[in-house]
Protein backbone atom coordinates (compact mmCIF):
# COMPACT_ATOMS: atom_id res chain seq x y z
CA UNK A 1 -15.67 -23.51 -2.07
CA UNK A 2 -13.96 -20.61 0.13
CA UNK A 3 -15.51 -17.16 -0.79
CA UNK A 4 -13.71 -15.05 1.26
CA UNK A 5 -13.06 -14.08 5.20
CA UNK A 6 -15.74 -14.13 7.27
CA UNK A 7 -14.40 -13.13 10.49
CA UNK A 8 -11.10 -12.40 12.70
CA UNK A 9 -10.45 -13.35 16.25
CA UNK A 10 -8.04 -11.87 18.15
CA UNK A 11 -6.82 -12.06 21.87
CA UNK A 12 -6.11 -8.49 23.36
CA UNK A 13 -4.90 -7.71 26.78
CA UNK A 14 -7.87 -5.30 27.85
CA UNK A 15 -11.48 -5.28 26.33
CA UNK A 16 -11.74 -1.71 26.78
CA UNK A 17 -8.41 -0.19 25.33
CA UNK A 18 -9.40 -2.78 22.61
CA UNK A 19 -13.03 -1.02 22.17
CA UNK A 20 -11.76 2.31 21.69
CA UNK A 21 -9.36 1.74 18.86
CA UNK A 22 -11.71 -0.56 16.95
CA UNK A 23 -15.24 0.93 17.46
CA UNK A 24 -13.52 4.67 18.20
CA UNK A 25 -10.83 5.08 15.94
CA UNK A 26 -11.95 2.82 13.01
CA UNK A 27 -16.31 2.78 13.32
CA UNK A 28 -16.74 -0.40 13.71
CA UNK A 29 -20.30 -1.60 15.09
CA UNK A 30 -20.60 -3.74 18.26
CA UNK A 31 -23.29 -6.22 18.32
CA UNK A 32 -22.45 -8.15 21.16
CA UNK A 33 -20.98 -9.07 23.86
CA UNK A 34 -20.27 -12.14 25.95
CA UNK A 35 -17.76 -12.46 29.37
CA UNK A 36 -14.65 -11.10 28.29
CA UNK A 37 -15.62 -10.96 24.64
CA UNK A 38 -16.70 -8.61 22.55
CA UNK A 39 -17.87 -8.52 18.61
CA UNK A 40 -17.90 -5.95 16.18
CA UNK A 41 -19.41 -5.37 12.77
CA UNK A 42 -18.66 -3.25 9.47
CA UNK A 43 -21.98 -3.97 7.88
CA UNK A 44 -21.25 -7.36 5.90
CA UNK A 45 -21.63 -10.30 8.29
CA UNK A 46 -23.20 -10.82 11.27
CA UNK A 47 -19.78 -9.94 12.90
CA UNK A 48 -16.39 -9.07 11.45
CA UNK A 49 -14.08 -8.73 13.78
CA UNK A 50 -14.42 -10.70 17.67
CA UNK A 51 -11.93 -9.87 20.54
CA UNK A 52 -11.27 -12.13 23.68
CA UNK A 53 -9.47 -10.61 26.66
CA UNK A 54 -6.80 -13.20 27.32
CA UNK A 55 -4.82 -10.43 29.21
CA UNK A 56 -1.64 -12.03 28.47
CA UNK A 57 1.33 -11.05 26.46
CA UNK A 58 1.48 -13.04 23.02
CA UNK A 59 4.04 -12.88 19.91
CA UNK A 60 3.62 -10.71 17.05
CA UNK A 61 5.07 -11.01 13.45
CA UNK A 62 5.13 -7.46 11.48
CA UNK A 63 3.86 -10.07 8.56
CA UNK A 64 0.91 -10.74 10.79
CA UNK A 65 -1.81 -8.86 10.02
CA UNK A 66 -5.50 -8.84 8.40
CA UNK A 67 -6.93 -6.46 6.46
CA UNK A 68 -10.06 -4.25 6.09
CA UNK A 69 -11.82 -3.26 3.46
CA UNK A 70 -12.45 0.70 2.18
CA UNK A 71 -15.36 1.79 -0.11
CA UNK A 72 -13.16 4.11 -2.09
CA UNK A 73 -9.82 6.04 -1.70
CA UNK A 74 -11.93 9.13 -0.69
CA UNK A 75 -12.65 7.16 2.73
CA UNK A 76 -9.10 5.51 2.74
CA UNK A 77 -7.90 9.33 2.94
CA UNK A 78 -10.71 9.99 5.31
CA UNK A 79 -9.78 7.55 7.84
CA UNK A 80 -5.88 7.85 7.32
CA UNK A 81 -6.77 11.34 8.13
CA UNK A 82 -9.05 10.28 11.65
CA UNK A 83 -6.78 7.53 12.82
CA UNK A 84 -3.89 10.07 12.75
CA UNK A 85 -5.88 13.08 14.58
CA UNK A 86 -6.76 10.57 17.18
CA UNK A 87 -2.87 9.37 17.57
CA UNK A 88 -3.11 5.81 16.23
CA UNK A 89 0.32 4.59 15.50
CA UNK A 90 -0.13 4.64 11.89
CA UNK A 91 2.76 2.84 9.46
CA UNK A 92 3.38 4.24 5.85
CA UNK A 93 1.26 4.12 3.38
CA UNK A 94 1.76 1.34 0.63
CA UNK A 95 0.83 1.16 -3.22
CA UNK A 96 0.67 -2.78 -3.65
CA UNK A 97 -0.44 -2.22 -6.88
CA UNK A 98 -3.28 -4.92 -6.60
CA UNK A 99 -4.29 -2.24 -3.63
CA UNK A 100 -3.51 0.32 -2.25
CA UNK A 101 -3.57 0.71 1.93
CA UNK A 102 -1.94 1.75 5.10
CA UNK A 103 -1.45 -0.37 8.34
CA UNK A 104 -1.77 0.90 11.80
CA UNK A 105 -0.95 -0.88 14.67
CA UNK A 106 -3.59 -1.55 17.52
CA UNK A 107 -3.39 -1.59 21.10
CA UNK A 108 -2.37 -5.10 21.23
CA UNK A 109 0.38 -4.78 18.83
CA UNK A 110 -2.13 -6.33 16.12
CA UNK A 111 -1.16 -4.76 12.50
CA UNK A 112 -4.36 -4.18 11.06
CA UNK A 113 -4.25 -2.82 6.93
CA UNK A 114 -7.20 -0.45 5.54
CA UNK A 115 -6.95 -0.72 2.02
CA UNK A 116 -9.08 -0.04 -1.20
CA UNK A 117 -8.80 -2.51 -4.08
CA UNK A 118 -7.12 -1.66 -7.39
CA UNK A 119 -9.08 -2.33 -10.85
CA UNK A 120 -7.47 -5.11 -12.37
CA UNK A 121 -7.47 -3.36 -15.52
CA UNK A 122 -4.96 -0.66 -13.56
CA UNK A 123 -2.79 -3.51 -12.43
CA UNK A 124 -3.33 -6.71 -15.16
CA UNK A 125 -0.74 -5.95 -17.83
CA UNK A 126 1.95 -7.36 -14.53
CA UNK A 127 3.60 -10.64 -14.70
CA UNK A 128 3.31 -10.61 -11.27
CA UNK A 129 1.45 -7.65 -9.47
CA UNK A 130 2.30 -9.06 -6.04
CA UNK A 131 5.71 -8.52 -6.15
CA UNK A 132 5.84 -4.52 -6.05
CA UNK A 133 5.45 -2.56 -3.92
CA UNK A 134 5.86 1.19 -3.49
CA UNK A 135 5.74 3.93 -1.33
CA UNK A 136 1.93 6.21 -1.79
CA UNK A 137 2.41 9.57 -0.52
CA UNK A 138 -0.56 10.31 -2.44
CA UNK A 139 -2.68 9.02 0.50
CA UNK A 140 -0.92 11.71 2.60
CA UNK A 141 -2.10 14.62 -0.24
CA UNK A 142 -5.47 12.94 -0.15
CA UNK A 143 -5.69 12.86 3.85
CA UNK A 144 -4.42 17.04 3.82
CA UNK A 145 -7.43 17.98 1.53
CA UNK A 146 -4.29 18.53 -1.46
CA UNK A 147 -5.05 16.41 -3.85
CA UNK A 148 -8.78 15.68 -3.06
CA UNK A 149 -9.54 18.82 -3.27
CA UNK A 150 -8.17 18.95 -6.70
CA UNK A 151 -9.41 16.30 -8.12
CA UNK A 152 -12.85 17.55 -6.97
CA UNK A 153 -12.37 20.38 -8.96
CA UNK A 154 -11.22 18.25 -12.05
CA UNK A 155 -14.73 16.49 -11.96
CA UNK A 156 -16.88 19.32 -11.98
């Protein structure tokens, strides 16, 4: 029985442009390497996420896209936050109501979602959950230090 994704492989056009978005920008880990490959890890599997150099131009979809996983909404803000200081071409951030994300695109054109899970108690009562979608500026309060900060204060 499928589980879940193990790992993504994706052609780029240059290794090293590649490198800096994914293990700059985002923190992922590289473990290795292999002529014009590289592979990169966010602590789960033994990789996550491998890149081959093809150096050609290729089609995108903006449907196309895979998506990474966030601990919590505090990190989703965090790294909204980084990937926008270091001028990642970041898309608007989306409540899907099962989660709740934003997609960026990489240097290859790749769309590539950080998101954070929703309960399912938060999202059950829906006939069909898939089938909204809205706009979450709260991400954008969250990435400023607005809302967090906040919300902080609410806990203590």
């Amino acid at each position: 029985m499928l589980h879940g994704i193990n790992h993504i492989a994706l052609p780029v056009r240059s290794l090293d442009v590649s490198d800096r978005f994914y293990r700059g920008i985002l923190g992922l880990r590289a473990v290795g390497e292999r002529p014009g490959m590289k592979f990169y890890t966010a602590g789960l599997h033994h990789h996550d996420l491998a890149l081959m150099e093809t150096g050609a131009l290729f089609p995108v979809s903006g449907f196309s896209h895979f998506c990474l996983d966030v601990e919590d909404e505090q990190s989703l803000a965090a790294l909204f936050a980084s990937c926008r200081a270091a001028g990642a071409r970041i898309l608007e951030p989306v409540n899907h109501t099962v989660m709740r994300s934003f997609y960026l695109v990489d240097p290859d054109d790749h769309i590539v979602e950080l998101g954070v899970d929703v309960p399912q108690s938060e999202w059950g009562p829906w006939p069909n959950p898939f089938g909204r979608d809205v706009a979450y500026p709260k991400l954008l309060s969250f990435a400023d230090g607005r809302e967090l900060s906040r919300s902080a204060r609410m806990r203590k």
